[in-house]
C-alpha atoms as a PDB file:
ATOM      1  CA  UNK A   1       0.000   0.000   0.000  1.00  0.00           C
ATOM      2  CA  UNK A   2       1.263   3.419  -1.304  1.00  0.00           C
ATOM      3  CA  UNK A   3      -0.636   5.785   1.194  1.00  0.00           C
ATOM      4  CA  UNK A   4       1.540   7.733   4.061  1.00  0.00           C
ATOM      5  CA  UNK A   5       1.374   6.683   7.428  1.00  0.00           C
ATOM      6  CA  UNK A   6      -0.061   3.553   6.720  1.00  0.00           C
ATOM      7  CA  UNK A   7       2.047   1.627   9.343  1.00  0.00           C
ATOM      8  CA  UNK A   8       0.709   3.843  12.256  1.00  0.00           C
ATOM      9  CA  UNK A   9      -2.899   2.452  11.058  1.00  0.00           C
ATOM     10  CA  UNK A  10      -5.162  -0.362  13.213  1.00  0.00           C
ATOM     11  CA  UNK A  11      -5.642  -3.125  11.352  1.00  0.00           C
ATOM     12  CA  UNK A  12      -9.374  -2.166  10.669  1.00  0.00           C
ATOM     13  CA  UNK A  13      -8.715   0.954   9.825  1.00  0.00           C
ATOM     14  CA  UNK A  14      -6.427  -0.913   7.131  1.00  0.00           C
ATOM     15  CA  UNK A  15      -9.342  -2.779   5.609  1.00  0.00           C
ATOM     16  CA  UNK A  16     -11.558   0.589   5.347  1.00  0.00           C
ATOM     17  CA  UNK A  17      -9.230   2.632   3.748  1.00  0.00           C
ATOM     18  CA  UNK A  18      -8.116  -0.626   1.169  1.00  0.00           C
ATOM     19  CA  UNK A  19     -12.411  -0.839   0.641  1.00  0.00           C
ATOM     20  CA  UNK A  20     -12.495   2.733  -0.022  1.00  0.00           C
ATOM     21  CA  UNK A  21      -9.892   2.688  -2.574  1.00  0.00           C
ATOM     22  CA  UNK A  22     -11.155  -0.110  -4.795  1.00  0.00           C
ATOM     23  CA  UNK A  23     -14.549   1.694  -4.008  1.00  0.00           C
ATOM     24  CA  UNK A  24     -12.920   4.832  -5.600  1.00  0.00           C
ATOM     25  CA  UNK A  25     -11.367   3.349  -8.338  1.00  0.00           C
ATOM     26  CA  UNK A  26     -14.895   1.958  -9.432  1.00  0.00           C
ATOM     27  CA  UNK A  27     -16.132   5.782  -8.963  1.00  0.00           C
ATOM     28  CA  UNK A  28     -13.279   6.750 -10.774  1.00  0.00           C
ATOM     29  CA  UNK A  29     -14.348   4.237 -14.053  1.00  0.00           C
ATOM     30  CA  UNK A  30     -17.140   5.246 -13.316  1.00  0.00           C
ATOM     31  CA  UNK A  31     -17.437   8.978 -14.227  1.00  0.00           C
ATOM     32  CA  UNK A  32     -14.888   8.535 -16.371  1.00  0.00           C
ATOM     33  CA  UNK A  33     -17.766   6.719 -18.577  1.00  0.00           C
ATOM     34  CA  UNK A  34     -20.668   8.953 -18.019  1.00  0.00           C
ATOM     35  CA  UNK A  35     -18.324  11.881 -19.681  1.00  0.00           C
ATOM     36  CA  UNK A  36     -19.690  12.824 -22.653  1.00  0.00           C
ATOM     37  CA  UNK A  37     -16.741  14.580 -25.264  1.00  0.00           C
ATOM     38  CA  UNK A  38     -18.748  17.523 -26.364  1.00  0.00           C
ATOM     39  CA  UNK A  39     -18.309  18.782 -21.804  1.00  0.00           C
ATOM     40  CA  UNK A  40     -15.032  19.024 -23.219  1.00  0.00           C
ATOM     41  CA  UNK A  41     -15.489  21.087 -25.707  1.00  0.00           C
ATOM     42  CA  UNK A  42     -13.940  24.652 -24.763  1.00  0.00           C
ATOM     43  CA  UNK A  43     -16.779  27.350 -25.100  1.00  0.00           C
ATOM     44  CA  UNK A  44     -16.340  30.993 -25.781  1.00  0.00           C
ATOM     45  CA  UNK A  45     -16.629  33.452 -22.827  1.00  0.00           C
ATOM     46  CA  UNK A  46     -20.412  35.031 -22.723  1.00  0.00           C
ATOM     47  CA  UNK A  47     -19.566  38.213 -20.950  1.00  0.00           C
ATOM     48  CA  UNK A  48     -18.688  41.770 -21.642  1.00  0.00           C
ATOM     49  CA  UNK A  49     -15.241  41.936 -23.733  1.00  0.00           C
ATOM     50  CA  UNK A  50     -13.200  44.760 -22.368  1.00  0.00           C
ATOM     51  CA  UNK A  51     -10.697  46.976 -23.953  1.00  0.00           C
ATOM     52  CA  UNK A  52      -6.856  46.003 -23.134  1.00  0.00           C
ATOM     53  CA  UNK A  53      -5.912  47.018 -19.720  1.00  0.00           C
ATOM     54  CA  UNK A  54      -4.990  50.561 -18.667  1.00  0.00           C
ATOM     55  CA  UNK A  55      -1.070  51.084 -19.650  1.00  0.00           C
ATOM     56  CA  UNK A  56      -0.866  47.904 -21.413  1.00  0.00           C
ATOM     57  CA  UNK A  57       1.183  48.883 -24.571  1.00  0.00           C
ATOM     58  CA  UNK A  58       1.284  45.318 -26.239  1.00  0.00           C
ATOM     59  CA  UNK A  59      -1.310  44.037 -28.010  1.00  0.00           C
ATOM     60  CA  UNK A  60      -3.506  41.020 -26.820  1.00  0.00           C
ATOM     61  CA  UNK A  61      -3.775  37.903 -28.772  1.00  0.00           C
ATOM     62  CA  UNK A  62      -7.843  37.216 -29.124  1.00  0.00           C
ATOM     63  CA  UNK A  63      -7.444  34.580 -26.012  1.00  0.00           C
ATOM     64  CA  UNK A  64      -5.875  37.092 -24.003  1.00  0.00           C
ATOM     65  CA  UNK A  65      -8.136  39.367 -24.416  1.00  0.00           C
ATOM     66  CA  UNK A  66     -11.497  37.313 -23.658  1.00  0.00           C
ATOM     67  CA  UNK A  67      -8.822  36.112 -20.686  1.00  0.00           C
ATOM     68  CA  UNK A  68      -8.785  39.843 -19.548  1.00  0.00           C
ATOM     69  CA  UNK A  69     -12.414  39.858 -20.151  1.00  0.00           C
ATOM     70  CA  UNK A  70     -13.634  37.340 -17.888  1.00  0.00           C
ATOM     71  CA  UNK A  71     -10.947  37.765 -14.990  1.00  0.00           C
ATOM     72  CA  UNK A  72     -12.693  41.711 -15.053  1.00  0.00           C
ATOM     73  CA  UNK A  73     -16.254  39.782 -15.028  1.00  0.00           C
ATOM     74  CA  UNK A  74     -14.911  37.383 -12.163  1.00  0.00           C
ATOM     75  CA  UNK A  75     -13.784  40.469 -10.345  1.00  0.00           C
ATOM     76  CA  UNK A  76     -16.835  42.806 -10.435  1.00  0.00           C
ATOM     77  CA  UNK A  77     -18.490  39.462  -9.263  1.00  0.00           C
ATOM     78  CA  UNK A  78     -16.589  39.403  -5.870  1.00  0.00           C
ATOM     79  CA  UNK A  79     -15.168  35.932  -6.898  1.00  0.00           C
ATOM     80  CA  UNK A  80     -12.196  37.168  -7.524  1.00  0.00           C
ATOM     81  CA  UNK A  81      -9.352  35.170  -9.165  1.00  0.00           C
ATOM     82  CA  UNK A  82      -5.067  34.690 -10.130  1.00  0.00           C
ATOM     83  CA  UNK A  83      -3.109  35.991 -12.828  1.00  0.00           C
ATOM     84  CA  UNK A  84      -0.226  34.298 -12.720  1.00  0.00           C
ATOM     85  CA  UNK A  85       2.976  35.192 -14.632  1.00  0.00           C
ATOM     86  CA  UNK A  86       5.880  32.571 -16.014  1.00  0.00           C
ATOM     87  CA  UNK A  87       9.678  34.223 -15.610  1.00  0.00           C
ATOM     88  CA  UNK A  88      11.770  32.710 -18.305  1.00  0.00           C
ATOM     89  CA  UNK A  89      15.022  32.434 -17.345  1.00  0.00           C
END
């Protein structure tokens, strides 16, 4: 058994967590099954498309842009969210 701490475990404890992972597995196939392709189809962002941010003096590939678009909708929505940046070194 892969799972950390396993050793400190009583040995019923043992059997309930093996049960639950063959249980999960089956959950796993599962769902995995009921997924139909077209949920994976990437749809277009409904919302208001903004202009390019204040100061911004590059211009924003069509992605970016609905990007910038729906982290402003996510904002004004109090849900908030990350931009995140990559530093190439």
């Amino acid at each position: 058994m892969q799972v950390d701490g396993h050793h400190k475990l009583k040995p019923d404890d043992i059997e309930l967590l093996k049960k639950r992972i063959l249980e999960s597995e089956v959950e796993r196939k599962q769902e995995m099954e009921e997924l139909r392709p077209d949920e994976l189809v990437q749809k277009t962002f409904q919302g208001e498309i903004r202009p390019h941010p204040p100061g911004l003096t590059a211009n924003l590939l069509p992605f970016q842009v609905e990007g910038f678009s729906w982290m402003v909708a996510q904002e004004k929505r109090d849900r908030g969210g990350i931009l995140g940046k990559a530093l190439l070194i």
